[in-house]
N, C-alpha and C. Protein backbone atom coordinates (compact mmCIF):
# COMPACT_ATOMS: atom_id res chain seq x y z
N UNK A 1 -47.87 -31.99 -28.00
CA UNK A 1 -48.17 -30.68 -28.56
C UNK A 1 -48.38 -30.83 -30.06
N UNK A 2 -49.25 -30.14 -30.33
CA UNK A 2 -49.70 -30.13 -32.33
C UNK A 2 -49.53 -29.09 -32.44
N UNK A 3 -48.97 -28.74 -33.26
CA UNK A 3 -49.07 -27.02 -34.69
C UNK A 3 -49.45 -27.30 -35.67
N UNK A 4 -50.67 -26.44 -35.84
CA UNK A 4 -51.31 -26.49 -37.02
C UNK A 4 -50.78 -25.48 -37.93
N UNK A 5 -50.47 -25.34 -39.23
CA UNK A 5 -50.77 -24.58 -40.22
C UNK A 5 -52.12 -23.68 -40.46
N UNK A 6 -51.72 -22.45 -40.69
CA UNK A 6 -52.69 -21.62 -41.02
C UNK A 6 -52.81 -20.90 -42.95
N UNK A 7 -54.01 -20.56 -43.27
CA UNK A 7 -53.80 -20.34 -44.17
C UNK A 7 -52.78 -19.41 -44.59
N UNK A 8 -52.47 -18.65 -43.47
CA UNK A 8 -51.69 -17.11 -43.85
C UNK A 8 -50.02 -17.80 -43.56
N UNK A 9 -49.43 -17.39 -44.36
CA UNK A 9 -48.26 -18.28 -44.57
C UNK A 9 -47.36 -17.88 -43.13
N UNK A 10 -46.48 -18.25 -42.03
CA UNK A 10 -46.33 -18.67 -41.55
C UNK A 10 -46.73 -18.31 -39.62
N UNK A 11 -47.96 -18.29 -39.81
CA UNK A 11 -49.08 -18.02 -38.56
C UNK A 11 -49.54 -19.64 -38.40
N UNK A 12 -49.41 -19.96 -37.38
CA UNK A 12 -49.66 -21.26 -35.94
C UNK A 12 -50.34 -21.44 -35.37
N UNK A 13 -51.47 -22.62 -34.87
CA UNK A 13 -51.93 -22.62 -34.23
C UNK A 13 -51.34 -23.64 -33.35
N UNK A 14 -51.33 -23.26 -32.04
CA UNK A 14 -50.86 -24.29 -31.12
C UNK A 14 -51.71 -24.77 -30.06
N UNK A 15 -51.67 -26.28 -30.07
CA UNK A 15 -52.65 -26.91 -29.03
C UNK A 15 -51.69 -27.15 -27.94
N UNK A 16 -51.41 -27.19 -26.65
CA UNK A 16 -50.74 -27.83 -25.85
C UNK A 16 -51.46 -29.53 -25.47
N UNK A 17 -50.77 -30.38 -24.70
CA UNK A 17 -51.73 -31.89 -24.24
C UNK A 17 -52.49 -31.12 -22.93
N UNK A 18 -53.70 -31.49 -22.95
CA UNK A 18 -55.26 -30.79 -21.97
C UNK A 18 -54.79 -31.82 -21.11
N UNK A 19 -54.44 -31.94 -19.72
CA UNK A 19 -55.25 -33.10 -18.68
C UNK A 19 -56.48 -33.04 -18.08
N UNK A 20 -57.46 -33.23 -17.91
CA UNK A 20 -58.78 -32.71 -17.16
C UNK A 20 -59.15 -34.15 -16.64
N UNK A 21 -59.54 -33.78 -15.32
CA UNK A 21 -60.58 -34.98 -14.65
C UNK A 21 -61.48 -33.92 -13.92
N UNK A 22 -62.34 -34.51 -12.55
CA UNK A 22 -63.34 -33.87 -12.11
C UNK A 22 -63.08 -32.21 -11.47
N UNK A 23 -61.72 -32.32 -11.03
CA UNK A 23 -61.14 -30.64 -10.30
C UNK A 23 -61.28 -30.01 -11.72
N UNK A 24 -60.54 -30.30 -12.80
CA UNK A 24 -60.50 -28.95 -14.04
C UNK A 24 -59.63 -29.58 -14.48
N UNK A 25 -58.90 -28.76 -14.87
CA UNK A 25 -57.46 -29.32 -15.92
C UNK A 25 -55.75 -28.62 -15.19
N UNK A 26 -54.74 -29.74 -16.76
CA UNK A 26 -53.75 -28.98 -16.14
C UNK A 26 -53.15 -28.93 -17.49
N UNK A 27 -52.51 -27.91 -18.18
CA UNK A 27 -51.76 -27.80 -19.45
C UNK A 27 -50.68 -27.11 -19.27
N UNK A 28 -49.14 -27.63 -19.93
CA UNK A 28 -48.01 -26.49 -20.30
C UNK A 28 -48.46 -25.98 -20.65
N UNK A 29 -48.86 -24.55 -20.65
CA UNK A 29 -48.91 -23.32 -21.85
C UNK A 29 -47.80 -23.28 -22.66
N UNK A 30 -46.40 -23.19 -22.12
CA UNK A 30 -45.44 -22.94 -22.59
C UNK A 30 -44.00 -23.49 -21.67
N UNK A 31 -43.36 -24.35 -22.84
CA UNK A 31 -42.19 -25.27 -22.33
C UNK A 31 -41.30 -24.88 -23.38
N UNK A 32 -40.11 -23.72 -23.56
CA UNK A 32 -39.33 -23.98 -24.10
C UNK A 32 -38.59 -25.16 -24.76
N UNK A 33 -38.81 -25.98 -24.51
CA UNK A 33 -37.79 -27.00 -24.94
C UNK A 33 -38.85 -27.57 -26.36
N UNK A 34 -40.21 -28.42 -25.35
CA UNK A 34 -41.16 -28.70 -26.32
C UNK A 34 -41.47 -28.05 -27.26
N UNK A 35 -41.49 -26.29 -26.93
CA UNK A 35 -41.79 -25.43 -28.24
C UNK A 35 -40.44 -25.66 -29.70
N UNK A 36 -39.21 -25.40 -28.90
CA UNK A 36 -38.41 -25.70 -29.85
C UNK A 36 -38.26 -26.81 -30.34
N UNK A 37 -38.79 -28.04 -30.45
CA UNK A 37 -38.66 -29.39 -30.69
C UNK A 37 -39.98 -29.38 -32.20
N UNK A 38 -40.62 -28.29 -31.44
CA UNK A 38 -41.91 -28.56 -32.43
C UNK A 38 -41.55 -27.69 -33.60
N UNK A 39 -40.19 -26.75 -33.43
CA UNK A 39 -40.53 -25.94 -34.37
C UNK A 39 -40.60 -23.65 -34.12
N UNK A 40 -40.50 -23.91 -32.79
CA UNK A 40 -41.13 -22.49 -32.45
C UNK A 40 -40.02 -22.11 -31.87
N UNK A 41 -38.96 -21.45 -32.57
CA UNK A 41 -38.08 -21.18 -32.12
C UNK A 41 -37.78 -19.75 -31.69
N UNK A 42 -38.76 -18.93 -30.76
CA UNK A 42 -38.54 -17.20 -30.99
C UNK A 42 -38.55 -17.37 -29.48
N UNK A 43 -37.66 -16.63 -29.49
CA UNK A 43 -36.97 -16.44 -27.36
C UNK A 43 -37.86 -14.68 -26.77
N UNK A 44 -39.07 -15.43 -26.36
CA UNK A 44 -39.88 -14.40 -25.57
C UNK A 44 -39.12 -14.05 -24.00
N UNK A 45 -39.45 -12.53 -24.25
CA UNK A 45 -38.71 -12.31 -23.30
C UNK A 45 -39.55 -11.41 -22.32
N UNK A 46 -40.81 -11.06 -22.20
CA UNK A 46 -42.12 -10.22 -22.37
C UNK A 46 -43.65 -11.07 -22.16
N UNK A 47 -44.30 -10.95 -20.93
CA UNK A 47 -45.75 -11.91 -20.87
C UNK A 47 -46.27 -10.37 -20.67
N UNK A 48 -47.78 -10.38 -21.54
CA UNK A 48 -48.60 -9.73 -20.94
C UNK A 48 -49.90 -9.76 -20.98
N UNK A 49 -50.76 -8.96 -20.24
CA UNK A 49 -52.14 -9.56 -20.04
C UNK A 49 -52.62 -8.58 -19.89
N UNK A 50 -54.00 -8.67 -20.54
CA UNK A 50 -55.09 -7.65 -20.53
C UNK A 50 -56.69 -8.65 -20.11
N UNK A 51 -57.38 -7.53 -20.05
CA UNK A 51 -58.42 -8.16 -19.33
C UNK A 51 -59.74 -7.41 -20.00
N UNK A 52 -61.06 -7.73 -20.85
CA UNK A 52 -62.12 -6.71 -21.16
C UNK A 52 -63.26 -6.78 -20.84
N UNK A 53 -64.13 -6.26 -20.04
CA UNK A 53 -65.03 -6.67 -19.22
C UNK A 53 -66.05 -6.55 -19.74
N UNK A 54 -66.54 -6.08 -20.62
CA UNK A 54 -67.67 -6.90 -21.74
C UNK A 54 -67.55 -7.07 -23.15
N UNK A 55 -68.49 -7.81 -23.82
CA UNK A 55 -68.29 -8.71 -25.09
C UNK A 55 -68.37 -7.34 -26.02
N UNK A 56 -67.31 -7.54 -26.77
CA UNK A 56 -67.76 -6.48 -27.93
C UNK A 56 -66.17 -5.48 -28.15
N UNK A 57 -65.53 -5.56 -27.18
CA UNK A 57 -64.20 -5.08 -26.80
C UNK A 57 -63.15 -5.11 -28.24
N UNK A 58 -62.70 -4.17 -28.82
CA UNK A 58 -62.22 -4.96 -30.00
C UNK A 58 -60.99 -3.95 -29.53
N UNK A 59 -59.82 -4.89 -29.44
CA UNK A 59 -58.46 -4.35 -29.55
C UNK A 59 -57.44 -4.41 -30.87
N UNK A 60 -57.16 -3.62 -31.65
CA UNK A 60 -55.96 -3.81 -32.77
C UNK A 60 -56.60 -2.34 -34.25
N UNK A 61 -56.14 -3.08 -34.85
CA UNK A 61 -55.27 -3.90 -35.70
C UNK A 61 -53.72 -3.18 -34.86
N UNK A 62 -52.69 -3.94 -34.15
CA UNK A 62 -51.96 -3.50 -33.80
C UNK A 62 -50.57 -4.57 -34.25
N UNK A 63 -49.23 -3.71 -34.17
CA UNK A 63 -48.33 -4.10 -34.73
C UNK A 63 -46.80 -3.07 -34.60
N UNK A 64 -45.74 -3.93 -34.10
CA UNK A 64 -44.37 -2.86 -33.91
C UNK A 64 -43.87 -2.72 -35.35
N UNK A 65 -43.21 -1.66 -35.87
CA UNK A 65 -42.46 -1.49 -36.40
C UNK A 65 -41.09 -1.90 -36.51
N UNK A 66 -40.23 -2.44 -37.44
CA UNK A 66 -38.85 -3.06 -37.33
C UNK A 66 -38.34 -1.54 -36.51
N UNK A 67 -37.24 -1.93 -36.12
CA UNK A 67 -36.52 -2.87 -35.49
C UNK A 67 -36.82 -3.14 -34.22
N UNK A 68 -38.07 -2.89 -33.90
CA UNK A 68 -38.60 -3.48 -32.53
C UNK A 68 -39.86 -4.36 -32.47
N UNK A 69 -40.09 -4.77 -34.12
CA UNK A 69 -41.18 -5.41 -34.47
C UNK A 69 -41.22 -6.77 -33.59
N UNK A 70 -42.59 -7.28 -33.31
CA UNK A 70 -42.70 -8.67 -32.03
C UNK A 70 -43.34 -9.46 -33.01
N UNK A 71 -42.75 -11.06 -32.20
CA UNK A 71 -44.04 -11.83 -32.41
C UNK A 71 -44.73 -12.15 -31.37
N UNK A 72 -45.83 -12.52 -31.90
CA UNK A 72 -46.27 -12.77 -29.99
C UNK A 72 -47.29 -14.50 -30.36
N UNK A 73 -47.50 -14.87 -29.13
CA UNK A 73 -47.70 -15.81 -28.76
C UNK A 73 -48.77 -15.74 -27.88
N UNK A 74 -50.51 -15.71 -28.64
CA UNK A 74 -51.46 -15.38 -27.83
C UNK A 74 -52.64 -16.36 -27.50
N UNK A 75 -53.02 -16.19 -26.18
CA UNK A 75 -54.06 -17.22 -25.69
C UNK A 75 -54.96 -16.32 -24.88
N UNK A 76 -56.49 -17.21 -25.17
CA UNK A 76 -57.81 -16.46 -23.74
C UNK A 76 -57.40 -17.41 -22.74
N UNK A 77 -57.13 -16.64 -21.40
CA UNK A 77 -57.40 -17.81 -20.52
C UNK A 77 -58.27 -17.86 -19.21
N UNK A 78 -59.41 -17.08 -19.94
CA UNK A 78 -60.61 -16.72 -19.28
C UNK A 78 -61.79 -16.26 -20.87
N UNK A 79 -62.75 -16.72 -21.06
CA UNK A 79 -63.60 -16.02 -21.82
C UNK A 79 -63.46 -16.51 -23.18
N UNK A 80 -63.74 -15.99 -24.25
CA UNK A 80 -64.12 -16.47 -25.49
C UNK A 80 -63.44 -15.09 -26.61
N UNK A 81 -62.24 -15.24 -27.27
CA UNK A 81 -62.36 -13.93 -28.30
C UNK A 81 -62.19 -14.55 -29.73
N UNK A 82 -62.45 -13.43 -30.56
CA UNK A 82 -62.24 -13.95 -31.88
C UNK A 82 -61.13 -12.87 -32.44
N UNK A 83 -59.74 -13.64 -32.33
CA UNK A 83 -58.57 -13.35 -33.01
C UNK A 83 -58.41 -13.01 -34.25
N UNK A 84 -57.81 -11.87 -34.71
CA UNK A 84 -57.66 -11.84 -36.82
C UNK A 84 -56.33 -10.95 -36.61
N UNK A 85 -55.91 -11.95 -37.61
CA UNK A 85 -53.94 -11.66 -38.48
C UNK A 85 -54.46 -10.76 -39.33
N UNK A 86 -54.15 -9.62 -40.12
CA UNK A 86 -53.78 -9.62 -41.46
C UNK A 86 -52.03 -9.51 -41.90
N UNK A 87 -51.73 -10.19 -43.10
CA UNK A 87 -50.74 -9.84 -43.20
C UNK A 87 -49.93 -8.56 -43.56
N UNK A 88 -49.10 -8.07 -43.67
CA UNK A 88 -48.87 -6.94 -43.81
C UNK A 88 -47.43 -6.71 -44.46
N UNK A 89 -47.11 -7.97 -44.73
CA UNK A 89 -46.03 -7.77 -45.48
C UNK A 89 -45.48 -8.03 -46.94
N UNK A 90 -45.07 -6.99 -47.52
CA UNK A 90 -44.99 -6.65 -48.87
C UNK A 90 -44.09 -7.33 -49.72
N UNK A 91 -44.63 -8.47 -50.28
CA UNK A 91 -44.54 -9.49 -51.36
C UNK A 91 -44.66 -10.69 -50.71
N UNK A 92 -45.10 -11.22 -49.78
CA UNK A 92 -45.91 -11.82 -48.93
C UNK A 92 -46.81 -13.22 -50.11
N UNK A 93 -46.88 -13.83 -50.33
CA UNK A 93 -48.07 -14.94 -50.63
C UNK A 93 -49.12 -14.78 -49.88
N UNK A 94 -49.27 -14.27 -49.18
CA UNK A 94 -50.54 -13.87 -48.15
C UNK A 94 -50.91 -12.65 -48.43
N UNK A 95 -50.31 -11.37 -48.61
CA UNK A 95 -50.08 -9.92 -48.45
C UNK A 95 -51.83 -9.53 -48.50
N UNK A 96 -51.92 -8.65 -47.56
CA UNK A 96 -53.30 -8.13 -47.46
C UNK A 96 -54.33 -9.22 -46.94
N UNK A 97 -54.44 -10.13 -46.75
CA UNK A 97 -54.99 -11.31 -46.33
C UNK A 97 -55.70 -11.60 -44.66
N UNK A 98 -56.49 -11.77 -44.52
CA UNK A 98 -56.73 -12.04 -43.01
C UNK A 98 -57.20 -13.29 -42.81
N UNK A 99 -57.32 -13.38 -41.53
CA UNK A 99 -58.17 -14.62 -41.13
C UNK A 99 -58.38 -14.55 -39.33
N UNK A 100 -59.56 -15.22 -38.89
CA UNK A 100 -59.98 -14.92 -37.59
C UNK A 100 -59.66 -16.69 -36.97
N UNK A 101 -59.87 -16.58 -35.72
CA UNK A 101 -59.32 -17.67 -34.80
C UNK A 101 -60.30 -17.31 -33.49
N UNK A 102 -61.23 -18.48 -33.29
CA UNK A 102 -61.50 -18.53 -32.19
C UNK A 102 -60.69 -19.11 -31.05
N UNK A 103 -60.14 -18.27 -29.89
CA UNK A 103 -59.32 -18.48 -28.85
C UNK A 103 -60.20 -18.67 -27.77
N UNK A 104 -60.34 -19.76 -26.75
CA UNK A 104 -60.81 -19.51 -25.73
C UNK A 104 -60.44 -20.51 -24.75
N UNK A 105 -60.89 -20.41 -23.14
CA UNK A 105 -60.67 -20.90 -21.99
C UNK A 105 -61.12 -22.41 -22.51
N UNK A 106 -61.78 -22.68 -23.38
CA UNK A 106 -62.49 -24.27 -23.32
C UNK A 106 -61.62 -25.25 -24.72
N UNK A 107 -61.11 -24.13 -25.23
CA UNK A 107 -60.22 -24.96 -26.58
C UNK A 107 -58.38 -24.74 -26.13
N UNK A 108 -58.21 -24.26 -25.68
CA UNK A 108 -57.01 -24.34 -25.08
C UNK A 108 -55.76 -23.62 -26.43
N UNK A 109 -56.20 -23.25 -27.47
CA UNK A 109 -55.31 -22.90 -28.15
C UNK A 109 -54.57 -21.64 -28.32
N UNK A 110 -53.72 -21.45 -28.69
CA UNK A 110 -52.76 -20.13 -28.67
C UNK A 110 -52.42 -20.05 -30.19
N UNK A 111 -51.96 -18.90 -30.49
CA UNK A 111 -51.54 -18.38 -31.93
C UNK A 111 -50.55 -17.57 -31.87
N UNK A 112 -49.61 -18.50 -33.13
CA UNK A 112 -48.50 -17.79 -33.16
C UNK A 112 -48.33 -16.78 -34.25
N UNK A 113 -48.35 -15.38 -33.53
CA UNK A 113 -48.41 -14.21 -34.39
C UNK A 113 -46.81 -13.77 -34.74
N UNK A 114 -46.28 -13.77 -36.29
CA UNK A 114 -45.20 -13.52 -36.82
C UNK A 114 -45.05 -12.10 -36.97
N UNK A 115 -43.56 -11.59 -36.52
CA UNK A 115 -43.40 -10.34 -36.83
C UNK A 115 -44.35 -9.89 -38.40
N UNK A 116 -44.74 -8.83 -38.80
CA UNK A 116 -45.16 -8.49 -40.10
C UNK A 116 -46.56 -8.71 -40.23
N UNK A 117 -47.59 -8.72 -39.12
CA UNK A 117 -48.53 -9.17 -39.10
C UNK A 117 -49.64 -7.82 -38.30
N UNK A 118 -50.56 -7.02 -38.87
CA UNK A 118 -51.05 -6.84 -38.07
C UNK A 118 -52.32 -7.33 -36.85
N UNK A 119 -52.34 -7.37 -35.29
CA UNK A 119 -52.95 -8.19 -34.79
C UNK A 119 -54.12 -7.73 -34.02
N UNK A 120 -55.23 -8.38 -33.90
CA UNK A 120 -56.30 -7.43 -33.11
C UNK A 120 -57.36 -8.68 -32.75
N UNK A 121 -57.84 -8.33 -31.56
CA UNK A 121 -58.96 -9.73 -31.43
C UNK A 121 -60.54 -8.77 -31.05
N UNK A 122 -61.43 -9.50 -30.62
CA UNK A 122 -62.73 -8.99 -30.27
C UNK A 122 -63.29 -9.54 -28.98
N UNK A 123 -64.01 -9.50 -28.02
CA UNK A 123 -64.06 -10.41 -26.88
C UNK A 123 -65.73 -10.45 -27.51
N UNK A 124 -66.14 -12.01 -27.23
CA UNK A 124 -67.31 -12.65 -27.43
C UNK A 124 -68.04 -12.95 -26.20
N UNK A 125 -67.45 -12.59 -25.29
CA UNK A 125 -68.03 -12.99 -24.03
C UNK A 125 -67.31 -12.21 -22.95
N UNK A 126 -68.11 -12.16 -21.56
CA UNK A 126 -67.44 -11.10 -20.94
C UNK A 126 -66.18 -11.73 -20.17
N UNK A 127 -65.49 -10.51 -19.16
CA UNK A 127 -64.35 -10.93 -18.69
C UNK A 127 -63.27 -11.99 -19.30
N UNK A 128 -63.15 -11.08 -20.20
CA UNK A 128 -61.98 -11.94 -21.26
C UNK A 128 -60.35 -11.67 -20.78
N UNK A 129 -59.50 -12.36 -20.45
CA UNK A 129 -58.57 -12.54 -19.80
C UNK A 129 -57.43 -13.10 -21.02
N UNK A 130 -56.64 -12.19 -21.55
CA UNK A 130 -56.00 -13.01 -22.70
C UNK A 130 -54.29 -12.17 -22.47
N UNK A 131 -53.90 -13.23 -22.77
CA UNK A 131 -52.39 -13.59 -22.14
C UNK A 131 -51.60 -13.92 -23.43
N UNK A 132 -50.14 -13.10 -23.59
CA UNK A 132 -49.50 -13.55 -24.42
C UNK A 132 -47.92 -12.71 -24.52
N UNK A 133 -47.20 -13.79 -25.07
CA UNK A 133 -45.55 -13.91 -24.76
C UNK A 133 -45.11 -12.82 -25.80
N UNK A 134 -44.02 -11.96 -26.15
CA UNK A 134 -43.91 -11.24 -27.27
C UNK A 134 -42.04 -11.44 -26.96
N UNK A 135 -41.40 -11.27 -27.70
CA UNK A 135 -40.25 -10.97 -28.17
C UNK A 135 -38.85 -10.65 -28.73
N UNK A 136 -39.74 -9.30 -28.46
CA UNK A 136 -39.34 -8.19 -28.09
C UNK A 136 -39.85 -6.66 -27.08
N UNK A 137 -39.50 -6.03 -26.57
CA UNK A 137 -40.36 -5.23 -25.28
C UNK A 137 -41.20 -4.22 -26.57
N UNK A 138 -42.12 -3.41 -25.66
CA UNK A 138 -43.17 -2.34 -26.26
C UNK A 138 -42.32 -1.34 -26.24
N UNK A 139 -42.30 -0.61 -27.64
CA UNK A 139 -41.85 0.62 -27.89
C UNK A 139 -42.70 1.59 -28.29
N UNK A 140 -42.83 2.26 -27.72
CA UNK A 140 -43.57 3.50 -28.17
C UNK A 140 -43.73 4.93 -29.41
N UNK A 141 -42.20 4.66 -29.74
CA UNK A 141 -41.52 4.53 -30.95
C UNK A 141 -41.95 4.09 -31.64
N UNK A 142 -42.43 2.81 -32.22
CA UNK A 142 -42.13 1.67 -32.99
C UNK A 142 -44.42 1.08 -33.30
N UNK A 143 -44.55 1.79 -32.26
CA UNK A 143 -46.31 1.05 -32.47
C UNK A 143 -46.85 1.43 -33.35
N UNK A 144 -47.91 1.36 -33.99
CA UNK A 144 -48.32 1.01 -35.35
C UNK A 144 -49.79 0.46 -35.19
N UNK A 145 -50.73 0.75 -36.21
CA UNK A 145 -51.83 -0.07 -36.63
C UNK A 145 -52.50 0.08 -38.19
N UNK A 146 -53.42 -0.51 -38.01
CA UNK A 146 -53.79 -0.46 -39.36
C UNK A 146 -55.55 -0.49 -39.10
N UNK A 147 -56.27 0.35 -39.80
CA UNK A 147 -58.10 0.35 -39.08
C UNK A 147 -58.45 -0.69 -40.13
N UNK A 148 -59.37 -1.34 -38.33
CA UNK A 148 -59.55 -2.68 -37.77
C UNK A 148 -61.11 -2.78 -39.02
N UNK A 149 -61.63 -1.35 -39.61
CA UNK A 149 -62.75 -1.45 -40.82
C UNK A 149 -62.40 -1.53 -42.25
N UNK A 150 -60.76 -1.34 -42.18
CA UNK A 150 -60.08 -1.53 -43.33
C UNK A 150 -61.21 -1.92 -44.70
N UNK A 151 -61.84 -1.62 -45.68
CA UNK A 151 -62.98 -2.49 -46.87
C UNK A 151 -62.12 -3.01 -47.62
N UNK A 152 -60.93 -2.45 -47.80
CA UNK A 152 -60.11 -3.04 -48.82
C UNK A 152 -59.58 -4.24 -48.22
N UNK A 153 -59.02 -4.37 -46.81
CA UNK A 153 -58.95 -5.74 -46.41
C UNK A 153 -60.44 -6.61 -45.78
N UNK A 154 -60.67 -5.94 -45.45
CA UNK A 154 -62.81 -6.93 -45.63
C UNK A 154 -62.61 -7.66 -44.88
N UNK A 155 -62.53 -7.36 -43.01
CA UNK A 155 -62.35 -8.42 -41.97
C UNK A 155 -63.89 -8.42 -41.73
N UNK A 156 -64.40 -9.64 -41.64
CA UNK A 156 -65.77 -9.80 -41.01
C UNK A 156 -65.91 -10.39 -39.61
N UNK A 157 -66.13 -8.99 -38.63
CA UNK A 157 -66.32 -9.04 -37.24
C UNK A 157 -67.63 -9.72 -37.32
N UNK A 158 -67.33 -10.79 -35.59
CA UNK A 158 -68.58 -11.48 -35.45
C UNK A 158 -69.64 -10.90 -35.20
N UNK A 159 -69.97 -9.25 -34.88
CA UNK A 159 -70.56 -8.88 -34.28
C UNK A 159 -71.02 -7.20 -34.99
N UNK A 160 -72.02 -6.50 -34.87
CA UNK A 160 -72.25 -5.14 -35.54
C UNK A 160 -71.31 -4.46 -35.28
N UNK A 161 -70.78 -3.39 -35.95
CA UNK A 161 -69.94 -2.63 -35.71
C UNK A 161 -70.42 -1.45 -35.19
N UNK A 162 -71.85 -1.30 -34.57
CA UNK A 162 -72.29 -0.31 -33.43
C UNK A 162 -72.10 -1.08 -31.92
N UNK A 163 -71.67 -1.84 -32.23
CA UNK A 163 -71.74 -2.78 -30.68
C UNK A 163 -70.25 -2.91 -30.34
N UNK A 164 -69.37 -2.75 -31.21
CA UNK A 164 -68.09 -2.60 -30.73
C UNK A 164 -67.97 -2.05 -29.67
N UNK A 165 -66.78 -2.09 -28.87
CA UNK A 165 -66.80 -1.23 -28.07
C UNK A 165 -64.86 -1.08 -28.29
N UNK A 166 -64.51 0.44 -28.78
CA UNK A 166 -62.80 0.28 -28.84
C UNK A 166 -62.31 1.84 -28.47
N UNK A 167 -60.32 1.99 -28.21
CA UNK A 167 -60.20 3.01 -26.98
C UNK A 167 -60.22 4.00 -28.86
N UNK A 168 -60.02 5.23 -28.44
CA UNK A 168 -60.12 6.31 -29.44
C UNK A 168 -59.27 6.18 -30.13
N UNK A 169 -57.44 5.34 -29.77
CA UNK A 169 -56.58 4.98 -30.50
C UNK A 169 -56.98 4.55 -31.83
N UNK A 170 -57.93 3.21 -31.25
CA UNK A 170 -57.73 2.12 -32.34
C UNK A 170 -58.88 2.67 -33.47
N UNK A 171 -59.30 3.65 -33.18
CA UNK A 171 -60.23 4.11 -34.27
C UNK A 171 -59.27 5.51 -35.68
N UNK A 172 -58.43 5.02 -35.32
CA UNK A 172 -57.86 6.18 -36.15
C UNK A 172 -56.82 5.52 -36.56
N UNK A 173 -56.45 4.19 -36.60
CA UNK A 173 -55.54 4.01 -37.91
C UNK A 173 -55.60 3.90 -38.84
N UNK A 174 -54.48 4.31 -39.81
CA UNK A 174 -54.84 4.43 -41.30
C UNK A 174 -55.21 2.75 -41.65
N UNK A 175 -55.72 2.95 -43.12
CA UNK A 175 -55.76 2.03 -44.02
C UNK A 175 -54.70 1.15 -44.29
N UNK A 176 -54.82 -0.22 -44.55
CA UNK A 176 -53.33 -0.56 -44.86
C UNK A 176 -52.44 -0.33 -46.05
N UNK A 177 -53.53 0.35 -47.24
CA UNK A 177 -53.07 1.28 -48.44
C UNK A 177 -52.09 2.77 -48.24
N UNK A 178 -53.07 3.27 -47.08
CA UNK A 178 -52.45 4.77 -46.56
C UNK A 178 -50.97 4.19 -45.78
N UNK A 179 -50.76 3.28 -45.30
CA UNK A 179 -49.78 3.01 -44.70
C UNK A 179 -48.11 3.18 -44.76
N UNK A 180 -47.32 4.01 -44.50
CA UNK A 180 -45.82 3.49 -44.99
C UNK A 180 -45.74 2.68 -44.11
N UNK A 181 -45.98 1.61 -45.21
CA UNK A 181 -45.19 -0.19 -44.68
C UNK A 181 -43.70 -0.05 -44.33
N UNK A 182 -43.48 -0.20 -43.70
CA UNK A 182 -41.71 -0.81 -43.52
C UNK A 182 -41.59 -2.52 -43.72
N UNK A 183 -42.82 -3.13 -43.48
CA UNK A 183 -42.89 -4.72 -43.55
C UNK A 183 -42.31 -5.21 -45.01
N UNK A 184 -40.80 -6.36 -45.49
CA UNK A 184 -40.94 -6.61 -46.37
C UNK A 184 -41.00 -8.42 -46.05
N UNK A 185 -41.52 -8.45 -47.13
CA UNK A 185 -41.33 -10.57 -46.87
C UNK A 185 -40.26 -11.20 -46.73
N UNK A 186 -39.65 -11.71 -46.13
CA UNK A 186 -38.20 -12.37 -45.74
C UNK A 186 -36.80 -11.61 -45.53
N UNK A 187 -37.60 -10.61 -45.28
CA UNK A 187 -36.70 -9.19 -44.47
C UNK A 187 -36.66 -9.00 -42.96
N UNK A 188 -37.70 -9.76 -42.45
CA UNK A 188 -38.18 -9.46 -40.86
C UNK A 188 -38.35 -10.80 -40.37
């Protein structure tokens, strides 16, 4: 297993070892033990999976609020998306910062999303199948976003933003300026 460093201070990329011969492949996704050996020490207690049936699907900027704030642990394991962090936490070396991650069925990688982060991906291809560990459970209480057109944070989607396709939620979160943050840096 490799973890990469990301620019946004402490966001992961994780490769698992690929086996493939002529049937397909076979990979741990996830081995407690190996994760903690490498470093990844957050006890998920929560898998979940969504599915978007054509390219253009943009889910987020989404994110819990303390004290039910998650990290999660996300992979495609069907299809092609393009993943983006921003950070969101206040005094941060990163703070306001994003960055995108191509996730997909053919690169095998997962990303480790840190509490304080808001998270949102895009599907590049259809029937996108993306899977990932979190926690802590969903509170309804506690959910949160930040809009995914943010200018002041300046995410550049792969794709027009008439071609999106997102639910009425995700079009109405505030700015991450308008925001009462609760996120502080080495508080969460």
């Amino acid at each position: 297993m490799r973890v990469i460093e990301t620019k946004l201070k402490d966001v992961k990329i994780i490769e698992t070892a690929v086996f493939g011969d002529h049937r397909g492949f076979f990979t741990e996704s996830y081995a407690k033990e190996t994760f903690f050996k490498a470093g990844v020490t957050h006890e998920f207690i929560q898998d979940n999976h969504s599915l978007s049936v054509e390219p253009g699907v943009l889910r987020g900027m989404h994110f819990q609020t303390p004290d039910k704030a998650q990290t999660k642990l996300v992979r495609a394991t069907t299809g092609v998306i393009y993943d983006v962090l921003v950070d969101i936490r206040k005094g941060s070396p990163t703070y306001g910062q994003w960055e995108g991650y191509i996730l997909s069925e053919y690169n095998h990688r997962q990303l480790l999303v840190p509490k304080g982060f808001a998270h949102g991906f895009v599907t590049l291809t259809p029937n996108c199948n993306v899977q990932y560990k979190v926690d802590e459970l969903y509170s309804k209480e506690h959910d949160g976003g930040i809009a995914f057109d943010d200018s002041e944070v300046g995410i550049i989607w792969p794709m027009p933003m008439d071609k999106l396709v997102l639910s009425d939620k995700d079009t109405k979160h505030p700015t991450l300026a308008e925001l009462d943050n609760p996120f502080i840096y080495g508080e969460i």
